[in-house]
Protein backbone atom coordinates (compact mmCIF):
# COMPACT_ATOMS: atom_id res chain seq x y z
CA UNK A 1 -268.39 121.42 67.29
CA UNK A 2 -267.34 123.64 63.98
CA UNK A 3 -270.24 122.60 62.52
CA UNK A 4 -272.77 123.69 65.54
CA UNK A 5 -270.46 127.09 66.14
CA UNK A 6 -271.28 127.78 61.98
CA UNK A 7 -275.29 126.92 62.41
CA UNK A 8 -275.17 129.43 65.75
CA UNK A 9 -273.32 132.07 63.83
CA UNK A 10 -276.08 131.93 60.81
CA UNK A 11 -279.01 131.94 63.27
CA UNK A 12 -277.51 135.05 64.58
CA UNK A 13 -276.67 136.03 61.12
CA UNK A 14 -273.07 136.65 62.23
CA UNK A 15 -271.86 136.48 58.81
CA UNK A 16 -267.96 137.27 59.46
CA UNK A 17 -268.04 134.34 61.81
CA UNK A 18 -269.28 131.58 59.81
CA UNK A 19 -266.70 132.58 57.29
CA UNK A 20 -263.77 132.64 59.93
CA UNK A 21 -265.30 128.87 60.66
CA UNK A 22 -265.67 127.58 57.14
CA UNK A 23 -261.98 129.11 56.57
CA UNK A 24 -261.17 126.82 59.23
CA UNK A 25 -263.06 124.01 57.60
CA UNK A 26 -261.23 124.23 54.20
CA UNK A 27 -257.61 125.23 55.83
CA UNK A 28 -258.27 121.91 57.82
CA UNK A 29 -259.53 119.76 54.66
CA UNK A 30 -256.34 121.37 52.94
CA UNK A 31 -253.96 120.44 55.45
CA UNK A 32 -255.20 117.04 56.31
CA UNK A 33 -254.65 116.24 52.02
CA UNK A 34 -251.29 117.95 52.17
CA UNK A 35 -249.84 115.54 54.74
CA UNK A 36 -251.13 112.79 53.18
CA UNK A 37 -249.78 113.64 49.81
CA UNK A 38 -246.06 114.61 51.97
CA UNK A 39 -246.37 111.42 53.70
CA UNK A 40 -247.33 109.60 50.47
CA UNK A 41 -244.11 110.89 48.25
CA UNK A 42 -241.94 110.21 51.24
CA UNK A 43 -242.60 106.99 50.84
CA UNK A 44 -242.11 106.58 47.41
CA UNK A 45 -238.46 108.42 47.46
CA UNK A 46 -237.90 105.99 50.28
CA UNK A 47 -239.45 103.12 48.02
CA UNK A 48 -237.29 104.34 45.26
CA UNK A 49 -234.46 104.99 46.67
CA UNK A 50 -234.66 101.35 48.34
CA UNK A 51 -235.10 99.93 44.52
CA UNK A 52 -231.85 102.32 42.89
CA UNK A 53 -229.84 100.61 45.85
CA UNK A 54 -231.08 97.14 44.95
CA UNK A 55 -230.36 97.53 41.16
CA UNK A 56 -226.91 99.15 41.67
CA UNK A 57 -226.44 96.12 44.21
CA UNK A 58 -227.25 93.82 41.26
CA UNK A 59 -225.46 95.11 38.75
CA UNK A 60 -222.56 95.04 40.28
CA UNK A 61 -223.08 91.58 41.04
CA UNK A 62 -223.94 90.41 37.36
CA UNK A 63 -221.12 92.14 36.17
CA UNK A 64 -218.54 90.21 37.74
CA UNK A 65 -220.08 86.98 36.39
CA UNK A 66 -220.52 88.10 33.30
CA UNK A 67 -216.93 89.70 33.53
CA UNK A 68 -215.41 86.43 35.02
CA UNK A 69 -217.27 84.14 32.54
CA UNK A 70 -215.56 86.37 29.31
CA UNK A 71 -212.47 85.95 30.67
CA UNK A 72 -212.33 82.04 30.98
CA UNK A 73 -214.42 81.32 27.56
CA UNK A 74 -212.49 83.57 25.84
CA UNK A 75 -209.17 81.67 26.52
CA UNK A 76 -211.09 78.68 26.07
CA UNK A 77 -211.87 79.73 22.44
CA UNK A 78 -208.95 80.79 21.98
CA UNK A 79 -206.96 77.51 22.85
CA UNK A 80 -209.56 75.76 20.68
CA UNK A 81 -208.55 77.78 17.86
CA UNK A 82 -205.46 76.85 18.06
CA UNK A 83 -206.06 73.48 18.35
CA UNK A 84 -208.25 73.27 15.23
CA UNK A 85 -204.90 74.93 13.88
CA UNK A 86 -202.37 72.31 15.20
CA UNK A 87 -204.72 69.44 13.59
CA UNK A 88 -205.03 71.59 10.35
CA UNK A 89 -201.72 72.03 10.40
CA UNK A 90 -201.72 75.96 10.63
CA UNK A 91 -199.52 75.24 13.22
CA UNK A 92 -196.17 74.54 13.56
CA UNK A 93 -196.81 72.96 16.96
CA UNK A 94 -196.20 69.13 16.68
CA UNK A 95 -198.88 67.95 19.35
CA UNK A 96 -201.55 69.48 21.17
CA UNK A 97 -201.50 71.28 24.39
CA UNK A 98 -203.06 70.21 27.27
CA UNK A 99 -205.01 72.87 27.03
CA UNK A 100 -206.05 72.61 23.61
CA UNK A 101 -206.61 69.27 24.01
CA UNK A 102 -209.57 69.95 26.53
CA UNK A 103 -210.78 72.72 24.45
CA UNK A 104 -210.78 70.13 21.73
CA UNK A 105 -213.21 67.54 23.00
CA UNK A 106 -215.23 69.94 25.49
CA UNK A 107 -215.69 72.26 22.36
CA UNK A 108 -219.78 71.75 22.80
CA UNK A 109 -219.72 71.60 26.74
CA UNK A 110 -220.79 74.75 28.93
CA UNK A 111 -220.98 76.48 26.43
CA UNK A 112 -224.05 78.46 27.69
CA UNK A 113 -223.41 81.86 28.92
CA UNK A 114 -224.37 82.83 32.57
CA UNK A 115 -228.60 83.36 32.35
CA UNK A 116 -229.63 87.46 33.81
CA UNK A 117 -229.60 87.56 37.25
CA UNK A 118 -233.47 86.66 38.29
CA UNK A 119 -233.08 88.84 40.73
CA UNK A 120 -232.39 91.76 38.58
CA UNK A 121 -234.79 90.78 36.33
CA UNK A 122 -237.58 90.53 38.96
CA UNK A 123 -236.60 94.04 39.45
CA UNK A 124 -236.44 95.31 36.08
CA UNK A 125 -240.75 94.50 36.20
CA UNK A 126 -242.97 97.30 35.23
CA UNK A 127 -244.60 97.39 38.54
CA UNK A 128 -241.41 97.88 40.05
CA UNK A 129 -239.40 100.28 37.49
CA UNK A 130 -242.67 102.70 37.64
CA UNK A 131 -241.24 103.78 41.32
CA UNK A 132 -238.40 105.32 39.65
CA UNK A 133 -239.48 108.57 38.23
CA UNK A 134 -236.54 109.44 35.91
CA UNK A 135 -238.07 108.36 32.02
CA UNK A 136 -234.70 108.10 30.56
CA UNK A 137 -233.48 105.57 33.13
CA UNK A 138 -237.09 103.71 32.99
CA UNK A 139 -236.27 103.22 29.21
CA UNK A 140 -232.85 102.44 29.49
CA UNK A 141 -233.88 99.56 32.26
CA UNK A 142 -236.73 98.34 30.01
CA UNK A 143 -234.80 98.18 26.57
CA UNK A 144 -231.65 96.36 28.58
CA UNK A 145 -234.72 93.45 29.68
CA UNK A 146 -235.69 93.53 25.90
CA UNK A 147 -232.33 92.26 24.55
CA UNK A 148 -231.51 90.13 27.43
CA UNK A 149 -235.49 88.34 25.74
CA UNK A 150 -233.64 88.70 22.36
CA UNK A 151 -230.40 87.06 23.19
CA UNK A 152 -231.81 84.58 25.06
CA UNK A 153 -233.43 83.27 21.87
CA UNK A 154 -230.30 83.49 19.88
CA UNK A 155 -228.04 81.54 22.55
CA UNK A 156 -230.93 78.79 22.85
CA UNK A 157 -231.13 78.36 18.50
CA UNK A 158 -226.92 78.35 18.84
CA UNK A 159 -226.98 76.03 21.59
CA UNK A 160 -229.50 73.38 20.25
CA UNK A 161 -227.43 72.13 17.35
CA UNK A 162 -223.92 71.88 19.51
CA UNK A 163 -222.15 68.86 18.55
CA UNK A 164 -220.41 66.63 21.73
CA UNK A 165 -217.95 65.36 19.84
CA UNK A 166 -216.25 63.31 22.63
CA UNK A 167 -219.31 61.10 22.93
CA UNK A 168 -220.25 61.16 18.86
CA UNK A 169 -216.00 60.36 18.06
CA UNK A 170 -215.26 58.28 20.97
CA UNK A 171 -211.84 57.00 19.06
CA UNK A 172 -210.72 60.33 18.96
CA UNK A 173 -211.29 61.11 22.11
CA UNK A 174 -211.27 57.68 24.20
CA UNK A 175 -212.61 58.78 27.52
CA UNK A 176 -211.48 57.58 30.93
CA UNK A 177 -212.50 57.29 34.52
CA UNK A 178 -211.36 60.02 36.85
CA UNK A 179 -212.87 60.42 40.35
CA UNK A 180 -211.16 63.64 40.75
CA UNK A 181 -212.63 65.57 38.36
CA UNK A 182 -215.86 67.94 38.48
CA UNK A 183 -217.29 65.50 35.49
CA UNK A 184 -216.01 62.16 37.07
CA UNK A 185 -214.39 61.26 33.39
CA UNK A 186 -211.77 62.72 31.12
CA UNK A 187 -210.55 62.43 27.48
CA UNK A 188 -207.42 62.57 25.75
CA UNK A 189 -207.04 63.53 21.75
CA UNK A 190 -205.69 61.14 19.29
CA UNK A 191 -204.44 63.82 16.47
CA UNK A 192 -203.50 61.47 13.56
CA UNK A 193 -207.84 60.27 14.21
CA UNK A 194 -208.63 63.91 14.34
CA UNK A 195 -206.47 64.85 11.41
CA UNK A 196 -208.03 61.80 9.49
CA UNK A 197 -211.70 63.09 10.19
CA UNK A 198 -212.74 66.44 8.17
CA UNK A 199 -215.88 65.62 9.47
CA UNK A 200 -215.27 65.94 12.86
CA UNK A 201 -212.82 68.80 11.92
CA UNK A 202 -216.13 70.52 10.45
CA UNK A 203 -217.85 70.29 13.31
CA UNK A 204 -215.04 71.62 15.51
CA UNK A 205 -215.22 74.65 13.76
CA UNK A 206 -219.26 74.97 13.76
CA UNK A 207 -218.21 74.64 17.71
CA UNK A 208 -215.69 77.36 17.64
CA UNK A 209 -217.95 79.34 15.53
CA UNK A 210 -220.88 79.07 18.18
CA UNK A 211 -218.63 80.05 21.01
CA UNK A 212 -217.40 82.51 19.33
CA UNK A 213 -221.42 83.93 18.82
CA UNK A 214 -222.09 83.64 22.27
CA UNK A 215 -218.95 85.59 23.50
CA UNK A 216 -219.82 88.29 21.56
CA UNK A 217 -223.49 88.46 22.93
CA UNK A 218 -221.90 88.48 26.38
CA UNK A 219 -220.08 91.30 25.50
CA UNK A 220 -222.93 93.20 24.14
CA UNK A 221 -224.88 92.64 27.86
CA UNK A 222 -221.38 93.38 29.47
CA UNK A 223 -221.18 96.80 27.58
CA UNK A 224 -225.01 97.28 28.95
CA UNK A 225 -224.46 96.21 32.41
CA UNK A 226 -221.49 98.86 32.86
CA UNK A 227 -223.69 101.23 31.01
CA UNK A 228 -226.50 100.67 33.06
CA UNK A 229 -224.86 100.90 36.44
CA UNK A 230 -223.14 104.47 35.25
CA UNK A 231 -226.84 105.06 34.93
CA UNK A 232 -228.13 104.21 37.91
CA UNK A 233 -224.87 105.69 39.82
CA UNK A 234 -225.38 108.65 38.59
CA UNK A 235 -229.11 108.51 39.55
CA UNK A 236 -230.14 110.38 42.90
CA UNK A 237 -234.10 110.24 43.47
């Protein structure tokens, strides 16, 4: 209809009219692009805003593992360091703990620390972190996925040469059957075997040394996690 009311105007050589119509044309063509480029950021704040709400979600969760799992290895290396002590006789204890006992023979069991949340990982993509439009917090997600590859690596070199000493110094450790426990079996310590072994002794402390290693890179990711959530809390798309 524009197009025939422009063609009528020219024929008549109504020149003020064909440039009130191709005004229209453009002002049209403009408008039309302008809603689609509205409509098209409005959908990626809402995409974005969806994916700061999933992250923050996330983080919070794989804090509180990570927080949780710190808590219980850490007295677990520290009740195996003092029950290298009592069979060292750094101690003034005369017998082992209960406590140190189990620390003692599961020295090389779980000692893995909780993996990344997939999840979060799945989120920390480049497909998906190029919704967010704030660099700095781009970076900081990327770099955090970086040293989550790089201590991955370290805790899979650390774990590969843990020593079960329960199974590799059975008469230390005689095991026995127990229905009600999570691993069906437990052990009990003989201390004058363990104080006769510097063998074993050695490899109790390449154990404690190991744990050790892997509590402090869960510390490292738990100093990251809180730093990334302050991040992405204070983070408004």
């Amino acid at each position: 209809m524009i197009g025939r009311r422009i063609a009528q105007h020219m024929k008549q050589q109504h020149w003020t009219g064909v440039f009130i119509e191709l005004v229209i044309v453009i002002l049209g063509v403009f408008i039309g692009l302008q809603a689609d480029n509205w409509n098209n950021a409005r959908k990626q704040r809402q995409a974005e805003s969806e994916l700061i709400r999933e992250l923050r979600s996330n983080l919070v969760t794989a804090i509180d593992i990570k927080s949780n799992w710190i808590k219980g290895r850490t007295k677990f290396m520290h009740d195996l360091a003092d029950g290298i002590a009592v069979v060292q006789g750094l101690d003034d204890s005369p017998s082992l703990s209960a406590d140190e006992c189990t620390a003692l023979w599961q020295s090389g069991i779980n000692m893995f620390s909780p993996s990344y949340n997939p999840t979060l990982i799945g989120l920390l993509s480049p497909s998906r972190l190029g919704i967010i439009h704030d660099a700095k917090l781009r970076a900081s997600l990327l770099s955090y996925d970086s040293s989550q590859e790089r201590a991955s690596v370290y805790i899979e070199r650390v774990t590969g040469t843990v020593v079960m000493v329960a199974d590799q110094y059975p008469g230390a450790f005689p095991r026995r059957l127990n229905p009600h426990s999570a691993d069906l079996s437990d052990a009990t310590c003989d201390l004058g075997k363990i104080r006769a072994n510097q063998a074993l002794q050695n490899k109790l402390l390449s154990n404690l040394g190991r744990v050790h290693g892997i509590l402090r890179v869960a510390n490292v990711e738990l100093s990251q996690l809180n730093k990334l959530k302050s991040e992405v809390d204070a983070y408004h798309p």
